[in-house]
Protein backbone atom coordinates (compact mmCIF):
# COMPACT_ATOMS: atom_id res chain seq x y z
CA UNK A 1 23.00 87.60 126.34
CA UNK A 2 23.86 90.16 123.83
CA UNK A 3 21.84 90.00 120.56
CA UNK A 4 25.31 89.26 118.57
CA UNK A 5 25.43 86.15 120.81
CA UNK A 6 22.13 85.06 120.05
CA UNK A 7 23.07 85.84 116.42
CA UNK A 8 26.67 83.93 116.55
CA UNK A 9 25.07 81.11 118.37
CA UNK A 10 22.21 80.14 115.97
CA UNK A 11 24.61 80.77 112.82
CA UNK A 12 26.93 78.12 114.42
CA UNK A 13 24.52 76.09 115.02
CA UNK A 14 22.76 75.77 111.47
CA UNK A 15 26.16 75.59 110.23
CA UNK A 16 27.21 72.55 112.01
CA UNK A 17 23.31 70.87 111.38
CA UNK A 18 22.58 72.14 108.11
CA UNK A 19 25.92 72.52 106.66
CA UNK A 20 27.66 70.89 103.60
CA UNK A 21 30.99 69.35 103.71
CA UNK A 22 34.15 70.14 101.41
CA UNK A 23 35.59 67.55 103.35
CA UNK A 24 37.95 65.44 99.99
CA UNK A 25 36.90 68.44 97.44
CA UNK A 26 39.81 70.17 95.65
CA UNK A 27 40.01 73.23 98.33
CA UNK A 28 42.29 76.31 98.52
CA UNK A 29 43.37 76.71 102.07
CA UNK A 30 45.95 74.31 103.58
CA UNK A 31 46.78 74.11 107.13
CA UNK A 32 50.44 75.39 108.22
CA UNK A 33 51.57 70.86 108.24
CA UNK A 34 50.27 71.08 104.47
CA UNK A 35 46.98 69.40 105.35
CA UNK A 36 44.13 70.68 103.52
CA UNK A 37 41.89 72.97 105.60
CA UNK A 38 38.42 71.41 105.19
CA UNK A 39 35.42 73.14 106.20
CA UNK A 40 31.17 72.96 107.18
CA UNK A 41 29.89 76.30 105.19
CA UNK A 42 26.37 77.61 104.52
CA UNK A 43 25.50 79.80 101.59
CA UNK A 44 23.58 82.97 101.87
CA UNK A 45 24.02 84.05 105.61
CA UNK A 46 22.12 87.49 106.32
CA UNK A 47 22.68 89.09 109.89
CA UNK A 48 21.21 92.14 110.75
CA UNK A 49 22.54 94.65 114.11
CA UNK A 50 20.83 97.62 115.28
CA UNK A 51 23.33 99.62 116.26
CA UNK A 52 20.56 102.11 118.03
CA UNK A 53 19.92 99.32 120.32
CA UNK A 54 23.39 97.80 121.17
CA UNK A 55 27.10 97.48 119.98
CA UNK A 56 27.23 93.95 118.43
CA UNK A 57 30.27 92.70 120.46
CA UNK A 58 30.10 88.77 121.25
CA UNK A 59 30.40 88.07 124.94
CA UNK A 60 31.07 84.28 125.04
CA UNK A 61 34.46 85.57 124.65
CA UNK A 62 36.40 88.69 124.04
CA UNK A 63 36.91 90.56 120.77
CA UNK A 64 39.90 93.03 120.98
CA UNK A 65 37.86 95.80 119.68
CA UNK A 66 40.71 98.31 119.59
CA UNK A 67 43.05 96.18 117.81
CA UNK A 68 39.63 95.62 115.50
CA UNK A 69 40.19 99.60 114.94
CA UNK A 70 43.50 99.58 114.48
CA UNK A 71 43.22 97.09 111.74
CA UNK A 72 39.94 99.38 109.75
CA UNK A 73 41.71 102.41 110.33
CA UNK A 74 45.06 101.20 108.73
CA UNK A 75 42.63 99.93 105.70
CA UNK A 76 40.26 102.72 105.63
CA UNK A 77 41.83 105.79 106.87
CA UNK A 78 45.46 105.22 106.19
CA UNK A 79 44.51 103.29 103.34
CA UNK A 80 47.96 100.91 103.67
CA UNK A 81 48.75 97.71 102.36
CA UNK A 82 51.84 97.74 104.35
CA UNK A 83 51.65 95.75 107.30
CA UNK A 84 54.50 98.32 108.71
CA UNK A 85 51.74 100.80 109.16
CA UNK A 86 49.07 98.26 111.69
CA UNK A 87 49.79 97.67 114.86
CA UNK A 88 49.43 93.95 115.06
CA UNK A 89 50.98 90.39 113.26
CA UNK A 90 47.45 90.01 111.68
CA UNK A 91 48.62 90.39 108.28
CA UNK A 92 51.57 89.16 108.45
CA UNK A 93 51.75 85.63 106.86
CA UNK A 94 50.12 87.35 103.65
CA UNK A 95 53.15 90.31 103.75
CA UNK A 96 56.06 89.94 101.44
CA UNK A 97 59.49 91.02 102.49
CA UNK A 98 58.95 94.84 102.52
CA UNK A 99 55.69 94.33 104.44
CA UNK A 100 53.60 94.57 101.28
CA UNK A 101 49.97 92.76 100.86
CA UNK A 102 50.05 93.73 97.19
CA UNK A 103 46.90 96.03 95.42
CA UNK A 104 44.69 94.64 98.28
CA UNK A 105 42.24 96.14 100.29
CA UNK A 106 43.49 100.00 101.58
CA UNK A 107 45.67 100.48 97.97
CA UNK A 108 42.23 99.90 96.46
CA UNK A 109 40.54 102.26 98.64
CA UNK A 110 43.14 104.97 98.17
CA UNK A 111 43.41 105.03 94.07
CA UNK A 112 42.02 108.21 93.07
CA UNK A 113 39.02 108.37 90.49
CA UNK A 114 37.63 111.11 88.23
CA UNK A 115 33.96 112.53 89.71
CA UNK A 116 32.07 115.61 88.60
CA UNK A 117 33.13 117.38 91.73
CA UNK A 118 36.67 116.28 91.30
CA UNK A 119 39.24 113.84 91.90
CA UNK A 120 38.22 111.53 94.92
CA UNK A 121 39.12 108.02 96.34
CA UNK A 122 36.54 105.80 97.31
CA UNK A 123 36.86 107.01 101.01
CA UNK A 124 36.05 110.84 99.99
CA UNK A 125 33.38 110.47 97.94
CA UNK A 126 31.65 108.08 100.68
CA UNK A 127 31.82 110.58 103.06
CA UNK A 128 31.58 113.84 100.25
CA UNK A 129 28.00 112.30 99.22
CA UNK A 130 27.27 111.68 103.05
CA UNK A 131 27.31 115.31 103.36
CA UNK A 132 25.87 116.40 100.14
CA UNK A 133 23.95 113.69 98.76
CA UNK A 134 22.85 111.57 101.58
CA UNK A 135 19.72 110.22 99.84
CA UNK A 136 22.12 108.73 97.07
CA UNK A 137 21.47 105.13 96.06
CA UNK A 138 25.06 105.28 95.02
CA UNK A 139 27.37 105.45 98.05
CA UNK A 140 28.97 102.31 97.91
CA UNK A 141 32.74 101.30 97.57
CA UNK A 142 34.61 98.12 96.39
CA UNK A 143 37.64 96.22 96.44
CA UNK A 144 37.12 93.39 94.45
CA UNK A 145 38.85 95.03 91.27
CA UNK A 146 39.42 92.09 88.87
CA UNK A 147 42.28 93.61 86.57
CA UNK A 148 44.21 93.82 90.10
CA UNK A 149 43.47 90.60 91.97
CA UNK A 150 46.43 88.62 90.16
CA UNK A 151 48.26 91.48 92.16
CA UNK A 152 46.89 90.55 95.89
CA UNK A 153 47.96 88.65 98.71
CA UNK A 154 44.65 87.40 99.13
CA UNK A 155 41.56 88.24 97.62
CA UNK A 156 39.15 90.54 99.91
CA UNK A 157 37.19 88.79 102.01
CA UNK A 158 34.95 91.62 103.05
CA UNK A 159 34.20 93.52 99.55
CA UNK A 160 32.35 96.20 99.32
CA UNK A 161 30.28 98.27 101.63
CA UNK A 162 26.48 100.35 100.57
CA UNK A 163 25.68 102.76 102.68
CA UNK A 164 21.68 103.86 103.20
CA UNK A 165 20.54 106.97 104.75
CA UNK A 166 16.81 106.66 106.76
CA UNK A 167 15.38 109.18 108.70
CA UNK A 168 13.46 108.77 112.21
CA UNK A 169 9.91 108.54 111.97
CA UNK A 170 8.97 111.92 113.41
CA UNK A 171 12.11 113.23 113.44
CA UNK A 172 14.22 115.17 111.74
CA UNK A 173 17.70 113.14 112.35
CA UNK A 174 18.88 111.68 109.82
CA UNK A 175 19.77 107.11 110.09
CA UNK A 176 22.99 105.93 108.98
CA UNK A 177 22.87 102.44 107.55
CA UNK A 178 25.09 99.94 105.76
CA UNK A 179 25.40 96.82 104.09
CA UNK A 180 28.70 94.91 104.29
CA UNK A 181 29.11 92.09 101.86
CA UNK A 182 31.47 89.50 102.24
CA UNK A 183 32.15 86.56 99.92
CA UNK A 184 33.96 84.28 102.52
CA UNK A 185 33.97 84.39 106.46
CA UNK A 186 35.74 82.04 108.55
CA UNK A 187 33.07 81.96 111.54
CA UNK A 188 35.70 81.55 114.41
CA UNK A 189 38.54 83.58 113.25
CA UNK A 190 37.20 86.78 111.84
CA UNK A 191 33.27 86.87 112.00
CA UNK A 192 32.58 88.74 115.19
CA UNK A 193 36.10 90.67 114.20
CA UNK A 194 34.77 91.96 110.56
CA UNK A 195 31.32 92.69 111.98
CA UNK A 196 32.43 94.83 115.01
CA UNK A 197 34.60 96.76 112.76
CA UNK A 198 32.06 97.60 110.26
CA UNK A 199 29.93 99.11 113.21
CA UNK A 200 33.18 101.26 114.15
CA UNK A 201 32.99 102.07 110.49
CA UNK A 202 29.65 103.16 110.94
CA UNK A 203 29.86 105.15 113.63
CA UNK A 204 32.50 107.34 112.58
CA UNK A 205 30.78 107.74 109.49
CA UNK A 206 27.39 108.37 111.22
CA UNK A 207 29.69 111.09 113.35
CA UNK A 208 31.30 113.27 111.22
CA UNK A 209 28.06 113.04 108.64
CA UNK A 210 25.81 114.42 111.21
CA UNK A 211 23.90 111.33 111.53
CA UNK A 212 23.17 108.37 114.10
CA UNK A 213 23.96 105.26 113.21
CA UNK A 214 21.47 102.44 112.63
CA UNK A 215 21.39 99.19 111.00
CA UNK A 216 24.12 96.85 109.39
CA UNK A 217 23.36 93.81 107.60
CA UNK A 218 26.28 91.97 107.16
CA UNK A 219 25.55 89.43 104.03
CA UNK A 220 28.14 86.46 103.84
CA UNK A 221 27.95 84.15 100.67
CA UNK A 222 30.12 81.53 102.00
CA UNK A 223 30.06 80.84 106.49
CA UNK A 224 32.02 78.72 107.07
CA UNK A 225 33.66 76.25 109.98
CA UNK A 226 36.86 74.85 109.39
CA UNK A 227 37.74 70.94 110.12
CA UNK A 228 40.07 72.03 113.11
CA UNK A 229 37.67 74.56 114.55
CA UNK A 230 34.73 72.69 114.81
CA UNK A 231 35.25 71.58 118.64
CA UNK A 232 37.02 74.68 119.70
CA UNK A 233 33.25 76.16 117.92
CA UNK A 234 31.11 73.50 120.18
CA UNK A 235 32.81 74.56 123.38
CA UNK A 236 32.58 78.00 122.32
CA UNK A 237 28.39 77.96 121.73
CA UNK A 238 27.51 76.67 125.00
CA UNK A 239 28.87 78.92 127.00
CA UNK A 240 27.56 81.88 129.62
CA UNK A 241 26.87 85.25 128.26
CA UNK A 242 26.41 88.55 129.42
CA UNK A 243 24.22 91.71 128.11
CA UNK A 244 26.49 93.90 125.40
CA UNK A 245 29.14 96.11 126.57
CA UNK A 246 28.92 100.26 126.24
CA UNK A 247 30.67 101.27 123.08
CA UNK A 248 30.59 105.06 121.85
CA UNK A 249 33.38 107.54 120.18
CA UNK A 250 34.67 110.30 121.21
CA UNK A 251 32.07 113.08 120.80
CA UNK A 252 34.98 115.60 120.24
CA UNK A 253 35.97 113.93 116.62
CA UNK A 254 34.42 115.43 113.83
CA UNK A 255 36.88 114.57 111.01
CA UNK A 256 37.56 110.91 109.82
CA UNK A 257 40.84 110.90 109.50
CA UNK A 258 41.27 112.47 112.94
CA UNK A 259 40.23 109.09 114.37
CA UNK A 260 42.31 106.64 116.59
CA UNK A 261 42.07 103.35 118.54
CA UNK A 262 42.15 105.51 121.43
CA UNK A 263 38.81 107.25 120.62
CA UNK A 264 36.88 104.38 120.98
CA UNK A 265 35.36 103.77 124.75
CA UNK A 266 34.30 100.95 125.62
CA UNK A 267 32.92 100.19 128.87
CA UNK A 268 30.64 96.92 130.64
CA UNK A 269 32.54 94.69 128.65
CA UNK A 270 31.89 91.05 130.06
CA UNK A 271 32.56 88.20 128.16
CA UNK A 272 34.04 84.57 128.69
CA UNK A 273 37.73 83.60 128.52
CA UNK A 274 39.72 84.09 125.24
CA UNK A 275 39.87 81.20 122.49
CA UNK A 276 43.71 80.54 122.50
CA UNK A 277 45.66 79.41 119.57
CA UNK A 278 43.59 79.46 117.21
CA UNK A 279 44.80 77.77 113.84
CA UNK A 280 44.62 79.96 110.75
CA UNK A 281 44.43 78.00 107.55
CA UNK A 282 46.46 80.56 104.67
């Protein structure tokens, strides 16, 4: 069993014990029929990976992790809100006719902002104080910019990210760490998704800083289950599992922006069969 299956499995779990109901509340979501999409959530979820120790892919079934790239690349490197420029439907229910998402997610990440050292987006001056600052309690980015959510498709889910440099005890090498906060995360759909992507993140990052990458926490204020998911989730939690796969970059990379899905390697990677159809409540 992989540690992000232990993880996934007790989180589901508590959840579906422990969880509170929205079931006849006034909610936001609706299912594609027009039915409200009710859910079982949990407030103040705190998982933590070592990324030192394994690559925190589930194995009770697969997660494209390519397509996982594709997707943080398109918000963090291309820093698109056109669903034009990803390589996958994903996004496509919250597009409007020209592909647009609105002043969500990589638009946010790409507006430029007024430093010391210069002009910088909130990419740069991540990986700018990386390299000159690492010991900064300030290297942090966000995308939940009030004055522009009447301007999104959807609010982010996943918000802002702090990064944390460490150093080895006894050792000169410097730690990469981060903390990803999210204020909503639908446990089937994206969980697994958002927090294998976020390791990608850190990788890179760890790479072209120099570094090795250690932990992320990933802090969710609202887990969640929806109504339609719950037995598709029971099924899901009792099945076999295998150790974590083999995941590394290509050594060879040394600039961010010279990543692709194709520099990721993954190797070992058991897992059960896929969850098919899943429903996605918009």
């Amino acid at each position: 069993m992989s540690y992000a299956d232990q993880i996934f499995i007790n989180m589901c779990r508590n959840i579906l014990e422990n969880g509170t109901s929205t079931e006849g509340e006034k909610v936001r979501p609706h299912w594609e029929d027009g039915t409200p999409a009710y859910t079982i959530k949990s407030f103040g979820v705190v998982n933590r990976y070592d990324l030192s120790r394994e690559f925190p892919a589930l194995t009770l079934r697969r997660t494209a992790l390519k397509t996982c790239m594709d997707e943080l690349l398109w918000i963090w490197q291309k820093k698109s809100n056109n669903v034009h420029d990803l390589n996958s439907g994903i996004w496509d229910a919250w597009a409007d006719e020209s592909g647009s998402i609105g002043k969500a997610y990589g638009y946010q990440l790409g507006v430029k902002h007024l430093y010391p050292e210069g002009a910088m987006d909130q990419v740069d001056r991540v990986l700018y104080d990386l390299k000159n600052n690492p010991y900064s309690r300030r290297i942090m980015t966000n995308l939940y910019v009030h004055q522009d959510l009447h301007e999104m498709a959807l609010y982010p889910c996943a918000y802002s990210v702090t990064f944390n440099v460490t150093r080895r005890p006894g050792s000169d090498r410097l730690i990469l760490n981060a903390i990803l906060n999210q204020r909503s995360s639908d446990v089937l759909a994206a969980n697994n998704w958002n927090v294998c992507q976020y390791a990608i993140l850190l990788m890179m990052f760890a790479q072209v800083s120099d570094m090795e990458p250690g932990e992320l926490v990933h802090v969710i204020a609202d887990a969640h289950i929806y109504d339609r998911h719950i037995p598709v989730i029971r099924e899901l939690i009792t099945r076999p599992t295998w150790p974590a796969p083999t995941v590394r970059l290509n050594p060879e990379i040394r600039d961010f922006y010279q990543f692709t899905p194709d520099d990721l390697i993954v190797e070992d990677y058991q897992h059960g069969p896929q969850v098919k159809n899943i429903p996605v409540a918009v």
